[in-house]
Structures are given as C-alpha cells and as structure tokens.
Protein backbone atom coordinates (compact mmCIF):
# COMPACT_ATOMS: atom_id res chain seq x y z
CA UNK A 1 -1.88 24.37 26.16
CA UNK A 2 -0.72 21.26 27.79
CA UNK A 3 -2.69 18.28 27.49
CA UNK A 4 -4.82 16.03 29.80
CA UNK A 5 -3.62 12.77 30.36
CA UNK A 6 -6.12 9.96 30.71
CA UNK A 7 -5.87 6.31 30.38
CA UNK A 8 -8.72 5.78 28.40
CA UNK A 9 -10.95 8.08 26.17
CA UNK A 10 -14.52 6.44 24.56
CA UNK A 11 -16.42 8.84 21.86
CA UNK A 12 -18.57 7.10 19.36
CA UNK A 13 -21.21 8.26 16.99
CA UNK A 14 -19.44 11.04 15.61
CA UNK A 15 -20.53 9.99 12.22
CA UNK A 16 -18.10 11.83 9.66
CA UNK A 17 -19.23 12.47 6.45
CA UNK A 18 -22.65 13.42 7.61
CA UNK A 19 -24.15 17.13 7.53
CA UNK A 20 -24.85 16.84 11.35
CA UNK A 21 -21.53 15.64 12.81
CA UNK A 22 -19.98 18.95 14.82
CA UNK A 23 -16.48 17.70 13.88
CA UNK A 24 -14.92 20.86 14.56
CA UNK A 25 -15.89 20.68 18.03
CA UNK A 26 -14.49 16.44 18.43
CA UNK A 27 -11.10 18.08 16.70
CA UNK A 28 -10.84 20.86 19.55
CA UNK A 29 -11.75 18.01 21.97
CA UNK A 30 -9.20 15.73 20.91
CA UNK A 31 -6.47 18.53 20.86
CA UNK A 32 -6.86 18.64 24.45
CA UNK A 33 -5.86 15.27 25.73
CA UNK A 34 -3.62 12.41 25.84
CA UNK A 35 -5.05 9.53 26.14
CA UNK A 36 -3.10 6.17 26.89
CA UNK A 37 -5.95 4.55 24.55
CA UNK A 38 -8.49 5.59 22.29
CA UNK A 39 -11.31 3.86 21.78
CA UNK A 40 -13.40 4.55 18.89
CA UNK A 41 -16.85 2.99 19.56
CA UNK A 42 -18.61 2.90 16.36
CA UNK A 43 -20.39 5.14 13.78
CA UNK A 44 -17.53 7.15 13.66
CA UNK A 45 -17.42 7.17 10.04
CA UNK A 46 -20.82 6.99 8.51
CA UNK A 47 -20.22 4.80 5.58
CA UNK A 48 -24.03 4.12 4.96
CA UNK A 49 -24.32 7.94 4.33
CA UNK A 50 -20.93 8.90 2.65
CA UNK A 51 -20.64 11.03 -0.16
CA UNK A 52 -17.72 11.98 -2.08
CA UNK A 53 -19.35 15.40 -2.19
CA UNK A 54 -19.40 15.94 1.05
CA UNK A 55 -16.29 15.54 3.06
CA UNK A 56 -15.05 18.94 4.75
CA UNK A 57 -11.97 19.58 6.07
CA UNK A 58 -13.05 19.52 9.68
CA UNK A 59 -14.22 15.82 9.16
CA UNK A 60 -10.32 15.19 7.61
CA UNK A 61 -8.93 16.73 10.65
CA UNK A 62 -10.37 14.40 12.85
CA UNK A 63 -9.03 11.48 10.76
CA UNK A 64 -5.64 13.36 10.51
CA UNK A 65 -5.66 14.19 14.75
CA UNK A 66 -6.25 9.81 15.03
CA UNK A 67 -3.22 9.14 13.03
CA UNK A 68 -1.62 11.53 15.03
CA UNK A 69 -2.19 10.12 18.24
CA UNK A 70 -1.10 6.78 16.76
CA UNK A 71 2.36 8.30 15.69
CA UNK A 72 2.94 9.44 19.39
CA UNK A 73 2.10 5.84 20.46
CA UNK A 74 -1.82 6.29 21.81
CA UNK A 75 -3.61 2.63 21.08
CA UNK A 76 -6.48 3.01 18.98
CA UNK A 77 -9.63 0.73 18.85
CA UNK A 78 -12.11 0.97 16.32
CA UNK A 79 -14.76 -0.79 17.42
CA UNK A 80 -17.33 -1.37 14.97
CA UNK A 81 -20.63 0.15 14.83
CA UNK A 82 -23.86 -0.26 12.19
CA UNK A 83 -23.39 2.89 10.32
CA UNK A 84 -19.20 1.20 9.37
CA UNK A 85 -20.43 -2.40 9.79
CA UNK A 86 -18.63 -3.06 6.65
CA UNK A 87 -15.45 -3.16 8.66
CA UNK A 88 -16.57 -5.69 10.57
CA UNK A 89 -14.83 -8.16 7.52
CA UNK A 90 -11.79 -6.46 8.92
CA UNK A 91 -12.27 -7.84 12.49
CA UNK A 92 -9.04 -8.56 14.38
CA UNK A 93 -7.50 -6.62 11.60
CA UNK A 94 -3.92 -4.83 13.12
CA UNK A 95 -1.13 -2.54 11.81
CA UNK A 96 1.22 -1.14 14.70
CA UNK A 97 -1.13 0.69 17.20
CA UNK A 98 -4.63 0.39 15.44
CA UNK A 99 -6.47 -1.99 15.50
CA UNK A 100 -9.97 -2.82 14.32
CA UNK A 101 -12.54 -5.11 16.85
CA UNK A 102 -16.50 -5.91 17.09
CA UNK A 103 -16.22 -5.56 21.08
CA UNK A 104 -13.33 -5.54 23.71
CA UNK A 105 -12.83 -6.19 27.73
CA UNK A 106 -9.96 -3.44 29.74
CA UNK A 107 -8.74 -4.86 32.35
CA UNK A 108 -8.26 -1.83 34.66
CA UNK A 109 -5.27 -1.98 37.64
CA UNK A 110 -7.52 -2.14 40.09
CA UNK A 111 -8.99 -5.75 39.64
CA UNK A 112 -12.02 -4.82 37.17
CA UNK A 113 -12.90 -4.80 34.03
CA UNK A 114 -14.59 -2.63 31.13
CA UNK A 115 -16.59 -4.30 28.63
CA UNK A 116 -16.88 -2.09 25.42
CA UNK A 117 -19.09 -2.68 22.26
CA UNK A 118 -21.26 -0.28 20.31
CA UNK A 119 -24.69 -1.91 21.16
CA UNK A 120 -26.38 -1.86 17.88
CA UNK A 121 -26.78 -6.02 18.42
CA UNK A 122 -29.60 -4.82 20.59
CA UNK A 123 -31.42 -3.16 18.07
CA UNK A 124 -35.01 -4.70 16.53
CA UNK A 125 -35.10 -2.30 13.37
CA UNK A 126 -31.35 -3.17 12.44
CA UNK A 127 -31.56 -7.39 12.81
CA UNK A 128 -34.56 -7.65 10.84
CA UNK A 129 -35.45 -4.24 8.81
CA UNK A 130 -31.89 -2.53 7.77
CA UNK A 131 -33.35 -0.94 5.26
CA UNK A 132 -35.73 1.09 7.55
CA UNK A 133 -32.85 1.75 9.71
CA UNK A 134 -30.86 3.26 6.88
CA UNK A 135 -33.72 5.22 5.96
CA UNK A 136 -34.59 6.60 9.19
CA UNK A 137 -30.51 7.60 9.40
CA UNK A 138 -31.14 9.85 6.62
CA UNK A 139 -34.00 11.00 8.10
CA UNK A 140 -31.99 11.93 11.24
CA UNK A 141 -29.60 13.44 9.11
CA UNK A 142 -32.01 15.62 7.46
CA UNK A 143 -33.70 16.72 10.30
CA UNK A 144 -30.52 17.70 12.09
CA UNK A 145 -29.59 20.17 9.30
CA UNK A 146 -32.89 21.30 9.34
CA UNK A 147 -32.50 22.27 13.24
CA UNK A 148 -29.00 23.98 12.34
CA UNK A 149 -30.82 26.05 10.22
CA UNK A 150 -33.43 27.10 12.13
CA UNK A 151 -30.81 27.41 15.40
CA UNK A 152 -29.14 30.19 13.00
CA UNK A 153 -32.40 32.15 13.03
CA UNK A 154 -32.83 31.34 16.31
CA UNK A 155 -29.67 33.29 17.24
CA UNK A 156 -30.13 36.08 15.03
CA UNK A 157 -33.30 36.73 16.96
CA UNK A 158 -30.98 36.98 20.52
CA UNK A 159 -32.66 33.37 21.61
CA UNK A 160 -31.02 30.32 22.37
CA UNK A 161 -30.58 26.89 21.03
CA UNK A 162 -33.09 24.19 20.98
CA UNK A 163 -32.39 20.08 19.83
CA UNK A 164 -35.58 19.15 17.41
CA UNK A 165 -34.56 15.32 17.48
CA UNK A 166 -34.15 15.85 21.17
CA UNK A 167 -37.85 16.92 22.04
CA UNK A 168 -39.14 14.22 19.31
CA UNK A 169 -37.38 11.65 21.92
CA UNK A 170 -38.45 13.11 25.09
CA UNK A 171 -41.81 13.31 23.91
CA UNK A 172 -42.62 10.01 22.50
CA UNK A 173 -43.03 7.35 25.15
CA UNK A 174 -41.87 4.48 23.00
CA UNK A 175 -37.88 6.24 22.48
CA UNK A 176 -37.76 6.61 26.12
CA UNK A 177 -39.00 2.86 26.47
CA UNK A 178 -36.21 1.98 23.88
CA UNK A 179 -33.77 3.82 25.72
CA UNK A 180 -34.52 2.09 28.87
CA UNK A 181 -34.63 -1.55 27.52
CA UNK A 182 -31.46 -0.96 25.67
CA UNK A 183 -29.20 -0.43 28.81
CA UNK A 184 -31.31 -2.82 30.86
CA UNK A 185 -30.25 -5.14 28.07
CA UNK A 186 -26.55 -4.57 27.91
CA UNK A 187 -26.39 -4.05 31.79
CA UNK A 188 -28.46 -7.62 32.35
CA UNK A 189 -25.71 -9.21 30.38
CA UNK A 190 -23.21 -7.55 31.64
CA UNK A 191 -24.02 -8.88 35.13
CA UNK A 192 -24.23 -12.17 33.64
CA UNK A 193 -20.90 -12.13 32.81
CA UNK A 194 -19.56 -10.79 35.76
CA UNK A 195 -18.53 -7.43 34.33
CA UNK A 196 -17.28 -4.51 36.60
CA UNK A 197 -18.61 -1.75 33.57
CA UNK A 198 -20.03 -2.13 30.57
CA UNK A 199 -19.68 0.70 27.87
CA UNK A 200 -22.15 1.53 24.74
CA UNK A 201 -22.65 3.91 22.24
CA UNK A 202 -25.52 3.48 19.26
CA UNK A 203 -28.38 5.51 21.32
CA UNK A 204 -26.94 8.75 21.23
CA UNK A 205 -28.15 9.04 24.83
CA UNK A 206 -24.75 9.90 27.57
CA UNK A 207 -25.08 7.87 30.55
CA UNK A 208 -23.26 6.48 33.78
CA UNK A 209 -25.23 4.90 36.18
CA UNK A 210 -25.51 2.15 38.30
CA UNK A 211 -27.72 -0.64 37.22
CA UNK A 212 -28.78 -3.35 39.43
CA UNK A 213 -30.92 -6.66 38.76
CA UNK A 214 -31.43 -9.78 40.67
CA UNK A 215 -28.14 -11.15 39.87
CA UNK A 216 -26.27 -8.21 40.81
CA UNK A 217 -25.22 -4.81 40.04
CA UNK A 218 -23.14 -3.41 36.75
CA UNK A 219 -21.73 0.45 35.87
CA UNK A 220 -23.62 1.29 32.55
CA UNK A 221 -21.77 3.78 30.67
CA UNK A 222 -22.86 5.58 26.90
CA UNK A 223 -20.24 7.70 25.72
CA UNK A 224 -23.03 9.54 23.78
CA UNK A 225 -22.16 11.18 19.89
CA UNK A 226 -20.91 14.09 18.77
CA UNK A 227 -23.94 15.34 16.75
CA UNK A 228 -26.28 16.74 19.97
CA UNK A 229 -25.20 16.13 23.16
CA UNK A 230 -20.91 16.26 22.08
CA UNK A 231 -20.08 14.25 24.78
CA UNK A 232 -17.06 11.47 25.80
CA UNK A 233 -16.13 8.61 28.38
CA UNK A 234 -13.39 9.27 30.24
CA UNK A 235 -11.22 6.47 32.72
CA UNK A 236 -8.64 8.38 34.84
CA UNK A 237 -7.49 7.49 38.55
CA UNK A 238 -9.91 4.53 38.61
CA UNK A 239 -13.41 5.50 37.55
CA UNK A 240 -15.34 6.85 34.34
CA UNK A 241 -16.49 9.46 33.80
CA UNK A 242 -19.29 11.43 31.79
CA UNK A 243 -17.16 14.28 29.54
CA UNK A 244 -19.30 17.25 27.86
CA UNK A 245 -17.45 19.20 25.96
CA UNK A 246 -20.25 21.94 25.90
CA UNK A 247 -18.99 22.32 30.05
CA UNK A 248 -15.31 22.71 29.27
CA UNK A 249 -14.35 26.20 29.52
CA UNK A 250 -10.78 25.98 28.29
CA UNK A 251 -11.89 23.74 25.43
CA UNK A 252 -14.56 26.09 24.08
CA UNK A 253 -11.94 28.81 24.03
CA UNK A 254 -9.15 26.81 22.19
CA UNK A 255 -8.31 27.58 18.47
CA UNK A 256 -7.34 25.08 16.67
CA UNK A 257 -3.19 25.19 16.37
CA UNK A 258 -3.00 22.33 14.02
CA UNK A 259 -0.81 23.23 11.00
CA UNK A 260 -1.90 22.27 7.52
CA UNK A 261 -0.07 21.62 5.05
CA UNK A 262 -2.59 22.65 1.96
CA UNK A 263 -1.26 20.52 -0.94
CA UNK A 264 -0.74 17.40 1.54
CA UNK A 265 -4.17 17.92 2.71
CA UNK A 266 -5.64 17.58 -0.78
CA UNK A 267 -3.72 15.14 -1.86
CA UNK A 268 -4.84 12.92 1.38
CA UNK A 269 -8.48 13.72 1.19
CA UNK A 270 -8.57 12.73 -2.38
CA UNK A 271 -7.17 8.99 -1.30
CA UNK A 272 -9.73 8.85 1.66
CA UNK A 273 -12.52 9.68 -0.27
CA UNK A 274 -11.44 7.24 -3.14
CA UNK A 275 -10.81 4.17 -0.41
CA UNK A 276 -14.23 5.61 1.02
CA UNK A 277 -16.04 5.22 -2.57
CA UNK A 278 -14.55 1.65 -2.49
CA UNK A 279 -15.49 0.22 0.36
CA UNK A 280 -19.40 1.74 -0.11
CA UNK A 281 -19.22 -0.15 -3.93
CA UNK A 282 -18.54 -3.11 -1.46
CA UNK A 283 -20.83 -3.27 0.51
C-alpha cells in the first residue's frame, strides 16, 4: 500500500501505557503516511500513569513505527504535554531528527505560520491542584476501560458503540464551558501575536475552526487523542485539515505488515520500560 505524503502530521494524547489508548489503531494510522514532519503534541506517553506491568506490544509498536520514520529522515517534534511534563527538563534537547520542545511556530510556503503547543498552560486544575488532575486522569482511565467493557456486551447484543466520558461532557454545562474558554484562550493569543493557525491538543476535543475577536481572526486547530475520537491534524497543499481515522476506509482495512523480530522486541521493551521506571523515580 503506498503511502500518503503530507508535510505535516499533528496527533497528541495518545497516552501509551494507559488501558484506554487504541494504539493499534495510531500504528495502522501511521503505516499509512509519510509525513515530511511529525509532530508529537503531548501526552503521548503517559508517564504520570506508567506501569511496568502494563506495556503491550501495540503501545511498543508505536514507539518502534517513530523511530522508524526518523531512520527514513521524517522530523520529529515532541512537544511536551502534562501527562510527560517531566521531559520538559529535556527542552531544546536534539539527536539527529528528534527533537524535544515546550511549543513551536511552522512557517508554511505560503507566507503563514502554525503555532503548535499542547495547551495544558491553560488549565486551572493543573497550575494550582496537580494532584486533582492526576487523580481525575486515573479516573478517566478507569472509566474508559469500564466503557470497553461494557462496548463488548454491547456488541454481543448486535448494538452499537456508545463513548461514556463522551455523554458525561456533553451533558455537563461546565466541560462544554471549559471547552469553549480553552480555544477562546489559545485563539485570543494567538491573534495577539499575529498567528496565521494555532494548534492544541490537551482537551481531547478535534477541532478546526475559524475564530474571530476584536483584534482579528485566527485558525484554531485540536488534533484531538487517540483514546475516543482517534483523530489527527493534517497540513498538505496549504491548509489543515481534521483526519478521523474511524472515516478512512483503506485504513480500517489495513493489517498491520510490520515485521517483528521477537527476541529484538523483548529485548527493546525491557530497556523502555526500565528508562520508563527511571524517569517516573524522577519525577
């Protein structure tokens, strides 16, 4: 299957390492394309909730598909989020293609510019109260397994799926508030600065839409996660755009043609989780 070339490619909030992430559908995603650059906006690995005892070998695939790319010549951005703020010590850090950042600007070839962070600097409950956020990230976590479960009975029973955290949000009027103040945040700076687009992750909420203020008007972008909604930003012949991988036909059809080398495979999960264990006795 030949590839899709793209200039840029934004996912974020895949968090790896967590019982929700649906890595196996990010690795068929990422088999598909060919990106020029690959930024990784955050919460890709979820350090606050790793586990040496969970770590399956979808989640290494991922990891083992990035350092891929890199080996072809793809630049890759990690761009730090809360749930891997501990690599924020790292910022500026470099080694050939990768490197590590707390936010970065694209300058596109047609005179404007991208401005990329994960957006967590906007958040009340992580400036002031990290503990509650880290408690209401297991929460999540918990609450997404639950809804696998009960999406496997739901199936056996001939019905369809339904997203538990999903209706939560929709139904309480102080998420949707959040949501709203959060990109009128980033967008209102945005502006400010004279920004052509400005991309986020953090909220789990895809989005690309034009928001406007006194001052002006700014393309707000969320590339989304890949826990619910399994979604992407993609820049190709001069715009973004929204990807959802649950809309790809070809995608949802492709097995996965990666070889593995078994014994290699152990033997490189066993140093991840080991540098993974290190950096969480770190922090």
């Amino acid at each position: 299957m030949e590839k899709r070339k793209l200039e840029v490619v934004v996912i974020s909030d895949a968090h790896l390492g967590t019982y929700g992430c649906r890595a196996n559908e990010l690795s068929r995603y990422l088999s598909t394309i060919d990106p020029a650059i690959l930024v990784l906006n955050g919460d890709i690995i979820d350090i606050w909730q790793f586990s040496k005892k969970y770590w399956p070998s979808g989640h290494m695939q991922v990891i083992k598909q990035i350092t891929s790319m890199l080996s072809r010549g793809v630049k890759v951005y990690y761009i730090t989020g809360n749930h891997d703020e501990m690599l924020r010590r790292f910022e500026n850090f470099s080694i050939g293609d990768f490197h590590i950042v707390n936010k970065m600007v694209i300058h596109h070839g047609n005179n404007k510019r991208s401005w990329i962070f994960h957006g967590d600097v906007f958040d009340v409950t992580m400036q002031y109260s990290k503990w509650l956020a880290k408690l209401g990230a297991v929460g999540y976590d918990m609450l997404i397994y639950i809804n696998a479960f009960i999406n496997y009975l739901s199936k056996k029973m001939g019905k369809g799926k339904i997203s538990l955290s999903k209706k939560i949000k929709n139904s309480v009027k102080s998420a949707v508030k959040y949501i709203n103040s959060f990109e009128e945040t980033a967008a209102s700076i945005a502006i400010e600065k004279g920004y052509d687009y400005v991309l986020c992750g953090h909220i789990h909420q895809p989005s690309n839409r034009i928001i406007s203020n006194a001052n002006g008007q700014v393309n707000y972008l969320n590339s989304g996660d890949w826990i619910e909604n399994l979604t992407a930003l993609e820049y190709s012949d001069d715009e973004w755009a929204v990807y959802h991988f649950q809309q790809d036909e070809l995608v949802t059809e492709l097995h996965n043609s990666y070889y593995v080398d078994e014994a290699a495979y152990l033997r490189t999960t066993d140093l991840f989780k080991m540098m993974m264990e290190d950096f969480v006795k770190a922090s």
